[in-house]
Protein backbone atom coordinates (compact mmCIF):
# COMPACT_ATOMS: atom_id res chain seq x y z
CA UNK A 1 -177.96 -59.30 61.17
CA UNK A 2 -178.38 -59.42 64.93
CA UNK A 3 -175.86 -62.40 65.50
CA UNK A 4 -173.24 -60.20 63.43
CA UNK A 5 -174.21 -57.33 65.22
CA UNK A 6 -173.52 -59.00 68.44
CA UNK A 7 -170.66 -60.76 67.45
CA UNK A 8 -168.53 -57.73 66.51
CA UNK A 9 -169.75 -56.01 69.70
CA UNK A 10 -168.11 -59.01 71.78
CA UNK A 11 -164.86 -58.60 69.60
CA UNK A 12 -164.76 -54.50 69.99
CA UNK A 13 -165.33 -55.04 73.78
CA UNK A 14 -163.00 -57.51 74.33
CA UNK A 15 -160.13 -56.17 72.00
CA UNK A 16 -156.54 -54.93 73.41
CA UNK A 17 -157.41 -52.20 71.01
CA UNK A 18 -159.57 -51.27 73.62
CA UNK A 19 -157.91 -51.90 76.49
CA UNK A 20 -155.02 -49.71 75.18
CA UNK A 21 -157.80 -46.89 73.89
CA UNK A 22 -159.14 -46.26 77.74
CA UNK A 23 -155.50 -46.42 78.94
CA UNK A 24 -154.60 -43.94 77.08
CA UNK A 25 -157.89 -41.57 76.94
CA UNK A 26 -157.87 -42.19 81.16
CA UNK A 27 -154.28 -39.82 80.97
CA UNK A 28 -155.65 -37.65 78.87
CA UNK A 29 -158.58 -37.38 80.94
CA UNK A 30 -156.33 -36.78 84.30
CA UNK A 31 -154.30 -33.74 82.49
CA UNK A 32 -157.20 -31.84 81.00
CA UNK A 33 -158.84 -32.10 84.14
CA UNK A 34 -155.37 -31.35 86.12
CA UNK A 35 -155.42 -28.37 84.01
CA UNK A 36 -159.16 -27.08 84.97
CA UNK A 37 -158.33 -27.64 88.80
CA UNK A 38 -157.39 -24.48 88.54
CA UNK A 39 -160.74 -22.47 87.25
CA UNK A 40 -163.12 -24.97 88.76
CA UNK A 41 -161.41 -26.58 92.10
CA UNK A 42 -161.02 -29.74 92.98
CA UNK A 43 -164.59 -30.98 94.04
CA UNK A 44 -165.86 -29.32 90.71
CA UNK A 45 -163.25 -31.17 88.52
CA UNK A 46 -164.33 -34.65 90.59
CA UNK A 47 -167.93 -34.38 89.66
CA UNK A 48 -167.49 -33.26 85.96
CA UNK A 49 -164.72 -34.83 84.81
CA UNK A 50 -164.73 -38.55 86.74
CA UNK A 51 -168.11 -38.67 88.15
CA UNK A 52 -170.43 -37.94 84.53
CA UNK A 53 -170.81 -39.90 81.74
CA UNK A 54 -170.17 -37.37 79.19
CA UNK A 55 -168.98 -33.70 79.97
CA UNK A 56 -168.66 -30.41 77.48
CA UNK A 57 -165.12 -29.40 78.61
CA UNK A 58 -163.54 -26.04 78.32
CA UNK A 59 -159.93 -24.99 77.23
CA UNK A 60 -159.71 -21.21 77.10
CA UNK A 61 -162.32 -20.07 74.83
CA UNK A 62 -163.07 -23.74 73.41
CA UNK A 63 -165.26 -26.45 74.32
CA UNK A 64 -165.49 -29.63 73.20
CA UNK A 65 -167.45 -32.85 74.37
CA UNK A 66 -165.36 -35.57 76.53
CA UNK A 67 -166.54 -39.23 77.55
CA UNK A 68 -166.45 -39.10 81.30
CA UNK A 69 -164.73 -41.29 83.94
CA UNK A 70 -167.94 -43.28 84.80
CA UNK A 71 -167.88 -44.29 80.96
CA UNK A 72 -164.44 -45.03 80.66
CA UNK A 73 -165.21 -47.35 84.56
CA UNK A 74 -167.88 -48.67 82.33
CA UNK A 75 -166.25 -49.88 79.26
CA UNK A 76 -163.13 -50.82 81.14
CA UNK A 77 -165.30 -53.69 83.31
CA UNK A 78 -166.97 -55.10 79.98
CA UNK A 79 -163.35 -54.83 78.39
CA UNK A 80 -162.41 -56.66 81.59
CA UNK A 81 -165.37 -59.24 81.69
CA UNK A 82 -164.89 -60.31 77.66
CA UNK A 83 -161.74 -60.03 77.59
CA UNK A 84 -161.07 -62.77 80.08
CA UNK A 85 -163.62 -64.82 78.35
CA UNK A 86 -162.10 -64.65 75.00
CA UNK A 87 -158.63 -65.31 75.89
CA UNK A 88 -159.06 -67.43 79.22
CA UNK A 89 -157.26 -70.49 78.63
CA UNK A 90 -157.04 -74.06 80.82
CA UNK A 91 -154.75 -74.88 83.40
CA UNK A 92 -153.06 -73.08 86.13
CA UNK A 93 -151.91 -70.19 84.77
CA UNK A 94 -155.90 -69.51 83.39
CA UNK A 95 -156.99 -69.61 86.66
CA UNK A 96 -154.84 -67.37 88.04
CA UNK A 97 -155.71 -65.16 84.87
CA UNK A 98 -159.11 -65.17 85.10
CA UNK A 99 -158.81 -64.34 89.02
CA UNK A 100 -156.90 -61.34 88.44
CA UNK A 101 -159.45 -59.94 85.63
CA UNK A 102 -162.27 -60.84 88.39
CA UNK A 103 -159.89 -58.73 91.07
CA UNK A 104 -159.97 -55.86 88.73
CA UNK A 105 -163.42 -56.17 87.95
CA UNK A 106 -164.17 -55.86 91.56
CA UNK A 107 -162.11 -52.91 92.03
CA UNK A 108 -164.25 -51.05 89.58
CA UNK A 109 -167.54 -52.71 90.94
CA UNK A 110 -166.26 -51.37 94.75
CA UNK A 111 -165.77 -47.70 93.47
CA UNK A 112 -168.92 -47.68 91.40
CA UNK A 113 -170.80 -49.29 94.68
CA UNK A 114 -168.74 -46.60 96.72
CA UNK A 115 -170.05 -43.90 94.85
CA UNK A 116 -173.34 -44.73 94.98
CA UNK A 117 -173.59 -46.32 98.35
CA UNK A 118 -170.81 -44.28 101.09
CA UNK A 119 -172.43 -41.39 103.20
CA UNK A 120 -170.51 -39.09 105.21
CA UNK A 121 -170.67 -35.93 107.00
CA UNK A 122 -170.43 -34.24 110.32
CA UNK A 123 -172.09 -34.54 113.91
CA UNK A 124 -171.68 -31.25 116.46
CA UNK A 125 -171.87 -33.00 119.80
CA UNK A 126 -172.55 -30.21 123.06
CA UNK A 127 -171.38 -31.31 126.34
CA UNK A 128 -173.24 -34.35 128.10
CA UNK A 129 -175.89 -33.63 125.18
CA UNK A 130 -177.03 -36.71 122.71
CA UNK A 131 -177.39 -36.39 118.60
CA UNK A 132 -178.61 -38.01 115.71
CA UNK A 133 -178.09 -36.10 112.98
CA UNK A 134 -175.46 -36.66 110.63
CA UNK A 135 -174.99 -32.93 108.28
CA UNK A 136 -173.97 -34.76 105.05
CA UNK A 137 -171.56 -33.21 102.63
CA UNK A 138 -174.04 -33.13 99.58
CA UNK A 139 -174.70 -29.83 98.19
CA UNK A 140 -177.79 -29.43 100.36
CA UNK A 141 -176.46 -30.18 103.85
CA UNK A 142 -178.56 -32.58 103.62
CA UNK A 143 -179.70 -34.11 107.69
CA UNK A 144 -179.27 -37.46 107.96
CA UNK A 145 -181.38 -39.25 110.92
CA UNK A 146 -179.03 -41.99 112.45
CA UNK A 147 -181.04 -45.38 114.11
CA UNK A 148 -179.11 -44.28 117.08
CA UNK A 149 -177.84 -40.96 118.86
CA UNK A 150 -174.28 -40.21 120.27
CA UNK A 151 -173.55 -38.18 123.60
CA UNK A 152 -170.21 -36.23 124.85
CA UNK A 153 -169.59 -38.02 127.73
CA UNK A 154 -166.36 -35.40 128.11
CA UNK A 155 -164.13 -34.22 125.37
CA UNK A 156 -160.72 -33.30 125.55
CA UNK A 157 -158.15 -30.62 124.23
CA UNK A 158 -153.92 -31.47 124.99
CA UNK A 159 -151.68 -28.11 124.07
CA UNK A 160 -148.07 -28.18 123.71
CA UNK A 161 -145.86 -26.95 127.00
CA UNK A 162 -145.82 -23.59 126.64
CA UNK A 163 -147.84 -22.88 123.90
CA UNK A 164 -151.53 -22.66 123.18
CA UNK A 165 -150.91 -24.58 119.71
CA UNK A 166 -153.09 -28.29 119.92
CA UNK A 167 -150.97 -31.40 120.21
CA UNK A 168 -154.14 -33.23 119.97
CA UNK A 169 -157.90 -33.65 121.24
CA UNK A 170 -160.07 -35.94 121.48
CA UNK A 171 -163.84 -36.90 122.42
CA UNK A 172 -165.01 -39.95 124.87
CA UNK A 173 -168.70 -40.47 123.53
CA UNK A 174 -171.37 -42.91 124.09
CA UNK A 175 -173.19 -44.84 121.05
CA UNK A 176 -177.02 -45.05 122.07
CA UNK A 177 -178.91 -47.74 120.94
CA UNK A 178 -182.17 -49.19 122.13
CA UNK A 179 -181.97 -48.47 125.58
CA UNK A 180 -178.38 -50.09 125.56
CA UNK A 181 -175.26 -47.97 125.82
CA UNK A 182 -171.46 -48.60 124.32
CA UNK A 183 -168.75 -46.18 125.56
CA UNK A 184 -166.08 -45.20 122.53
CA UNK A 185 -162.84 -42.83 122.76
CA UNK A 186 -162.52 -41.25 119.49
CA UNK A 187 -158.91 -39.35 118.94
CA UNK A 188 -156.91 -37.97 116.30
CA UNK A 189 -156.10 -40.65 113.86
CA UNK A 190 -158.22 -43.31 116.16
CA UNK A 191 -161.80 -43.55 114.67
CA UNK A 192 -164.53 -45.68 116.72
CA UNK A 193 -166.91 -47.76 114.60
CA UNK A 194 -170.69 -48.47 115.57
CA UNK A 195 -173.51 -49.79 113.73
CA UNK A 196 -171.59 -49.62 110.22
CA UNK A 197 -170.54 -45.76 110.70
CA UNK A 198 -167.13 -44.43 111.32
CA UNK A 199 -167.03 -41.64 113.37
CA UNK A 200 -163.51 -39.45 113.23
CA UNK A 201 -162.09 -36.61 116.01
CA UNK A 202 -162.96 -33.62 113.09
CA UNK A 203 -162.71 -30.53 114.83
CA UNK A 204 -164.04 -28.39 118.32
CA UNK A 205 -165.97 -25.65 119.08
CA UNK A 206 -164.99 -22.72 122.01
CA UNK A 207 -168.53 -23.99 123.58
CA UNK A 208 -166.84 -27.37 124.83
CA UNK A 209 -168.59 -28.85 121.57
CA UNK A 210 -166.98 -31.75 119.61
CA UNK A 211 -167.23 -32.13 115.86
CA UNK A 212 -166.95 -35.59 114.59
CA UNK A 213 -166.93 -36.47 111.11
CA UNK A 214 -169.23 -39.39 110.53
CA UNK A 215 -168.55 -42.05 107.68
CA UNK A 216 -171.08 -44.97 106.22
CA UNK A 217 -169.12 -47.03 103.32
CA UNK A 218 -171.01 -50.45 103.16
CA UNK A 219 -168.52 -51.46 100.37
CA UNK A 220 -165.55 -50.50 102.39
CA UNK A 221 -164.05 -54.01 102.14
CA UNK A 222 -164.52 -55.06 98.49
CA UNK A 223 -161.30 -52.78 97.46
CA UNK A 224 -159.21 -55.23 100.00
CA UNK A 225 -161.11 -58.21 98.64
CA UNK A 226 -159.82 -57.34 95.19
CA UNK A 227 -156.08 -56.27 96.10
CA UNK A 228 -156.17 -59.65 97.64
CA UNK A 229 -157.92 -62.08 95.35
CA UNK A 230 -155.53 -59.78 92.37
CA UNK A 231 -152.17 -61.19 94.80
CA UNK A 232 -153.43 -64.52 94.64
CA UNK A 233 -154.11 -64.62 90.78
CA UNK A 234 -150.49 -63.64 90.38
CA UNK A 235 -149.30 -66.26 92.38
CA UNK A 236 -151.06 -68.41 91.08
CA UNK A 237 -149.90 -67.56 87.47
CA UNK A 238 -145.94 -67.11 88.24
CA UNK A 239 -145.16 -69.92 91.27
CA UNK A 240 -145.57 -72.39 89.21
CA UNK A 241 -143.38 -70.98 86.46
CA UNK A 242 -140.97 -70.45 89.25
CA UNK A 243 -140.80 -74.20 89.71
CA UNK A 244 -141.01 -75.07 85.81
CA UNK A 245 -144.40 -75.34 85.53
CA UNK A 246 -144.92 -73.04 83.17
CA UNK A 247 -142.67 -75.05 80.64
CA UNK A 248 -144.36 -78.17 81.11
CA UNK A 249 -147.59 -76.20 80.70
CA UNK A 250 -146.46 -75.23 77.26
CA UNK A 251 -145.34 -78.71 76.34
């Protein structure tokens, strides 16, 4: 009983049935949540509809229960995992199979990780004044105490001729550490990085003040990892077609 039990739950996770299923639920998903954007807002819809496991939506006066997008992430990385073990095959073109299932599989792994793992927030720095405190963006404001502080060393404001409309601004700060001290320029669209947190040119106060917003994503790398080890299972599947491999594969 437990064999057959297990055995059909390895064929129902690794079926194309499947795959297609969470395709074509994950659109469904996207337009009833595109349509409650508009009672709810954005953040709301993110938590409700993509963040939870299951949800009780709402269309007008109706509600009904939904699987959310962490159970559809869920089921599409065992779909993923058993799929690729049930119809992996040898050669060349298996391995670059099987590489781009792992890529994918990693790209849901790296958002879960994300989710879980990524801090961010904002730091109000006053002139030639040092900070540790990261304000995260969690529904409490929660203070976050950094193993290091950052000073305004001088921040900047550039106007257009003529006009009292910013061109740009931007804040030259000094990472704290231990005694030891690191000088950083942080712009618009120029971030400085220390000690695994991104720090971004957010906005300014009238006091001379500098608001940075501060970013901590230890999985920040795993999406490229998978975009790149996904490009290399494809080559690896179609070069060697390319060069009629592939038909001496099949013979």
């Amino acid at each position: 009983m437990k064999t057959r039990f297990l055995n059909g739950a390895y064929l129902f996770l690794s079926s194309r049935g499947l795959t297609l299923a969470l395709l074509v639920y994950s659109v469904l998903l996207v337009f009833v949540a595109t349509l409650a954007q508009r009672e709810i807002g954005i953040a709301a819809v993110q938590g409700l509809y993509f963040e939870s496991f299951f949800l009780l939506a709402k269309f007008g006066a109706v509600k009904f229960p939904l699987i959310g997008g962490a159970t559809v992430g869920a089921l599409a990385l065992l779909n993923i995992i058993f799929s690729g073990l049930r119809y992996s095959r040898f050669g060349v073109a298996g391995l670059g199979t099987s590489i781009a299932h792992m890529a994918v599989a990693l790209l849901i792994v790296s958002g879960a990780l994300q989710y879980f793992l990524r801090m961010d927030g904002n730091m109000t720095l006053l002139p030639d004044a040092e900070s540790d405190i990261v304000v995260l963006s969690d529904a409490k404001h929660t203070r976050h105490k950094l193993p290091f502080s950052v000073r305004l060393k001088k921040f900047t404001e550039e106007k257009w001729a003529g006009s009292s409309i910013a061109k740009g601004y931007s804040s030259e700060i000094v990472f704290v550490k231990s005694g030891a001290e690191t000088e950083a320029t942080v712009s618009m669209n120029n971030p400085a990085s220390f000690a695994g947190w991104t720090f971004y040119q957010m906005s300014y106060g009238r006091d001379g003040s500098s608001v940075l917003g501060a970013v901590k994503n230890p999985a920040r790398l795993l999406p490229w990892l998978a975009v790149g080890m996904a490009f290399f299972g494809m080559i690896v599947v179609f070069l060697p077609r390319a060069f009629g491999g592939g038909e001496n594969e099949k013979r």
